[in-house]
Each structure stands twice: as structure tokens, then as C-alpha cells.
C-alpha atoms as a PDB file:
ATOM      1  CA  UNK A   1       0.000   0.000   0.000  1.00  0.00           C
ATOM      2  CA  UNK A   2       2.990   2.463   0.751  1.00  0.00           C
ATOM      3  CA  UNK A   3       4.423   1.768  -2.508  1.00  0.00           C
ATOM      4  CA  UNK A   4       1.386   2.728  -4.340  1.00  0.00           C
ATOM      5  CA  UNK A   5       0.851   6.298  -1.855  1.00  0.00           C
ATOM      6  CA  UNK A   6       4.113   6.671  -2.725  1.00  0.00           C
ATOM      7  CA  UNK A   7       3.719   6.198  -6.923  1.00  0.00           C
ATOM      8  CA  UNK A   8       0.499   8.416  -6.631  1.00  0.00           C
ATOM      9  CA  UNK A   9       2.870  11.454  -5.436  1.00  0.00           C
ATOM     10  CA  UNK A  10       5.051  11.134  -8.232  1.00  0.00           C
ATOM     11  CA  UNK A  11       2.021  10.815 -10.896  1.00  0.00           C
ATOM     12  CA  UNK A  12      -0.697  11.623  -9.537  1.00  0.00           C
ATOM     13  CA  UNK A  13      -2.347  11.840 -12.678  1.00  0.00           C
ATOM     14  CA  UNK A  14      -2.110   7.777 -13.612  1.00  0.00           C
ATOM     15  CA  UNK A  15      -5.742   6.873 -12.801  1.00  0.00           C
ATOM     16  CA  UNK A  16      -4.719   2.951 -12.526  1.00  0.00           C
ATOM     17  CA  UNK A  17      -2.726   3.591  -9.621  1.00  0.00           C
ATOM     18  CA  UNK A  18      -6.139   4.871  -7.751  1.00  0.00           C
ATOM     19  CA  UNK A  19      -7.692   1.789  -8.554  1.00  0.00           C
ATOM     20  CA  UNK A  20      -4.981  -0.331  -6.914  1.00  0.00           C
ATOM     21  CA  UNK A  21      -5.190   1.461  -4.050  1.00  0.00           C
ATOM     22  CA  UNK A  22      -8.925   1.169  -3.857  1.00  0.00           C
ATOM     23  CA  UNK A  23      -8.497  -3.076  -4.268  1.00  0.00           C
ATOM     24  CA  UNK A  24      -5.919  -3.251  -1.766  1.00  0.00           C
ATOM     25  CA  UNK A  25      -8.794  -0.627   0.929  1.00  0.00           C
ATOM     26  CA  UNK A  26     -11.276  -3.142  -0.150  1.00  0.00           C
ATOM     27  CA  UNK A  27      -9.334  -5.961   0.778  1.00  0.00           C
ATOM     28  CA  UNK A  28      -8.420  -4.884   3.984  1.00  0.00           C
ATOM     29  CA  UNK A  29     -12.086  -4.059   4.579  1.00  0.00           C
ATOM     30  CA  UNK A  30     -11.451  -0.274   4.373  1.00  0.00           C
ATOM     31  CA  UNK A  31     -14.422   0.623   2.569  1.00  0.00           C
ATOM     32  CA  UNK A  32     -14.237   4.525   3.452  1.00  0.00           C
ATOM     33  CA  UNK A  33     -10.632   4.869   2.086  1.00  0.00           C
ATOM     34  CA  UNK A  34     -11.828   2.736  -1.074  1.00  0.00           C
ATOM     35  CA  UNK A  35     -14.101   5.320  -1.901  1.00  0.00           C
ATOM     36  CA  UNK A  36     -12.362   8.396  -1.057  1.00  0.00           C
ATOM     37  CA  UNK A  37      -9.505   6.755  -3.707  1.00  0.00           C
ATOM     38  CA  UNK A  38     -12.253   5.695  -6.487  1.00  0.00           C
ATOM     39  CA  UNK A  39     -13.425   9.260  -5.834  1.00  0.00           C
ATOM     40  CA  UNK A  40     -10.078  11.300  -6.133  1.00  0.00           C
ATOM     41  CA  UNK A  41      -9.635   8.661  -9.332  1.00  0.00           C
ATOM     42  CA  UNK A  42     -12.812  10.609 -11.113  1.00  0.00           C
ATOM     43  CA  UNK A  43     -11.563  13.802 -10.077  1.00  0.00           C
ATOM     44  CA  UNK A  44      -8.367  13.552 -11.728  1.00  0.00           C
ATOM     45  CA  UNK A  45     -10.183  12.137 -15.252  1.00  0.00           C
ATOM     46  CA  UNK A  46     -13.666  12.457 -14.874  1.00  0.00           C
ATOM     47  CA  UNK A  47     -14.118  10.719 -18.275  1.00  0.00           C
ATOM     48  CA  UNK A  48     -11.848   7.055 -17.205  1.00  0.00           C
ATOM     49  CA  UNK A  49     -14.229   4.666 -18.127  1.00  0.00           C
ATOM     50  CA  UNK A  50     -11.853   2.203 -15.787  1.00  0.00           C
ATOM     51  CA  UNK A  51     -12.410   4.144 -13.015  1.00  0.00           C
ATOM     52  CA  UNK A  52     -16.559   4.444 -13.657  1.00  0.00           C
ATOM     53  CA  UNK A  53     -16.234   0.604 -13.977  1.00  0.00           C
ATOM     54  CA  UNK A  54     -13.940   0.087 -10.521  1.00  0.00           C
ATOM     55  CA  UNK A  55     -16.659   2.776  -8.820  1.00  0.00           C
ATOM     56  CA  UNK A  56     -19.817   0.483  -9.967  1.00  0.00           C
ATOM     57  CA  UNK A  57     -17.874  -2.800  -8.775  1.00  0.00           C
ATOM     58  CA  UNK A  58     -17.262  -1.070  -5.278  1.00  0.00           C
ATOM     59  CA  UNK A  59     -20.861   0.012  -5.053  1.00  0.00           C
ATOM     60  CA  UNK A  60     -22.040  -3.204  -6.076  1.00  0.00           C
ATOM     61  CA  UNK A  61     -20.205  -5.096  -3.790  1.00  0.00           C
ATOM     62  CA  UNK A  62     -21.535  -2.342  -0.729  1.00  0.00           C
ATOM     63  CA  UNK A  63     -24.899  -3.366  -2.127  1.00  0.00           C
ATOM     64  CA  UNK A  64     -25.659   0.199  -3.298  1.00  0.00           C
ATOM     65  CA  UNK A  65     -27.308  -0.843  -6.689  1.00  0.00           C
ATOM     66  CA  UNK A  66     -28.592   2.272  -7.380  1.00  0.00           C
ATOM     67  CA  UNK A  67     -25.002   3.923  -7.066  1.00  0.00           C
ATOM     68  CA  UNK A  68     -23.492   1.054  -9.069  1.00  0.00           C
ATOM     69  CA  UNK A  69     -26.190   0.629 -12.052  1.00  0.00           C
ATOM     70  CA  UNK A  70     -25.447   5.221 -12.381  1.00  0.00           C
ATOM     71  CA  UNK A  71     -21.438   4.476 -12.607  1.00  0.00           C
ATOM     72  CA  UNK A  72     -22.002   1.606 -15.246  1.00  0.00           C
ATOM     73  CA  UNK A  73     -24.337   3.901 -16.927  1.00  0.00           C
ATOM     74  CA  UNK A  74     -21.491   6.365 -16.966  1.00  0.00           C
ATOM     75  CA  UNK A  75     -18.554   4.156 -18.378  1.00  0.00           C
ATOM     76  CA  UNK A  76     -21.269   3.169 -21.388  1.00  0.00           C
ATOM     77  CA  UNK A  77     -22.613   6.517 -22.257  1.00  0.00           C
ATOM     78  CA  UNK A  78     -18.504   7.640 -22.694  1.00  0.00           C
ATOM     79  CA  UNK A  79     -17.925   4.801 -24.939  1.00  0.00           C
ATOM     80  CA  UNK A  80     -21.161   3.256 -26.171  1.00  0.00           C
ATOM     81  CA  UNK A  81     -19.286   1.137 -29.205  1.00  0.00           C
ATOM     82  CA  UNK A  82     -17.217  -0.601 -26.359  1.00  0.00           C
ATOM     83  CA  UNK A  83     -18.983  -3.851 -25.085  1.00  0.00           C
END
């Protein structure tokens, strides 16, 4: 987890890196920190259809459907010709 704080502050711009770090919150049952990640991901590129996806997978798992069907919704409407 350091290692991945630590790549974020030397590109903080490389979305991927934010969703690592949201896994590895998730995994340690860190839900709050998982979002506050897949949230600072969006911020950064509000238009990373990787991110949209990660954000719909955490808020399915939380059982937050509603929150989860709107991200997936999101990822398709910025690429609709991508299955």
C-alpha cells in the first residue's frame, strides 16, 4: 500500500494507480478509504471509463445498486461502441 501512496505522489495523474489502491482498501475491509480513492480517481479524469467501472464494482459489492447501475451507466454513455 505504501508503494502505491508513494507512486500516486510522483504521478498523480495515472488513474490505474487509484484503482490499486482502492483493491488493496477493499481488501483490507477499508471501505471509506476505497471510496475516497475511487473518488479522487474521477476527479483527476472524470471521463476514465476504468475508473466508472472500478466505482460500480465497489458500489455493487456495498450493495448500493442504485449507485453502481449510475457508474455503469457512466462508463457506457462515454464509450457506447465498447462492449
Amino acid at each position: 500500500m505504501e508503494a502505491l501512496q508513494e507512486a500516486l505522489k510522483l504521478d498523480p495523474k495515472r488513474i490505474q494507480t487509484y484503482l490499486d489502491l482502492a483493491v488493496v482498501y477493499q481488501f483490507k475491509k477499508d471501505s471509506a478509504s476505497a471510496q475516497q480513492t475511487l473518488r479522487k480517481a474521477l476527479e483527476v479524469d472524470p471521463k476514465s471509463i476504468p475508473a466508472h467501472m472500478a466505482f460500480g464494482d465497489f458500489w455493487a459489492v456495498q450493495r448500493h445498486l442504485p449507485e453502481a447501475e449510475a457508474e455503469y451507466k457512466q462508463a457506457i454513455a462515454l464509450d457506447p461502441q465498447n462492449p
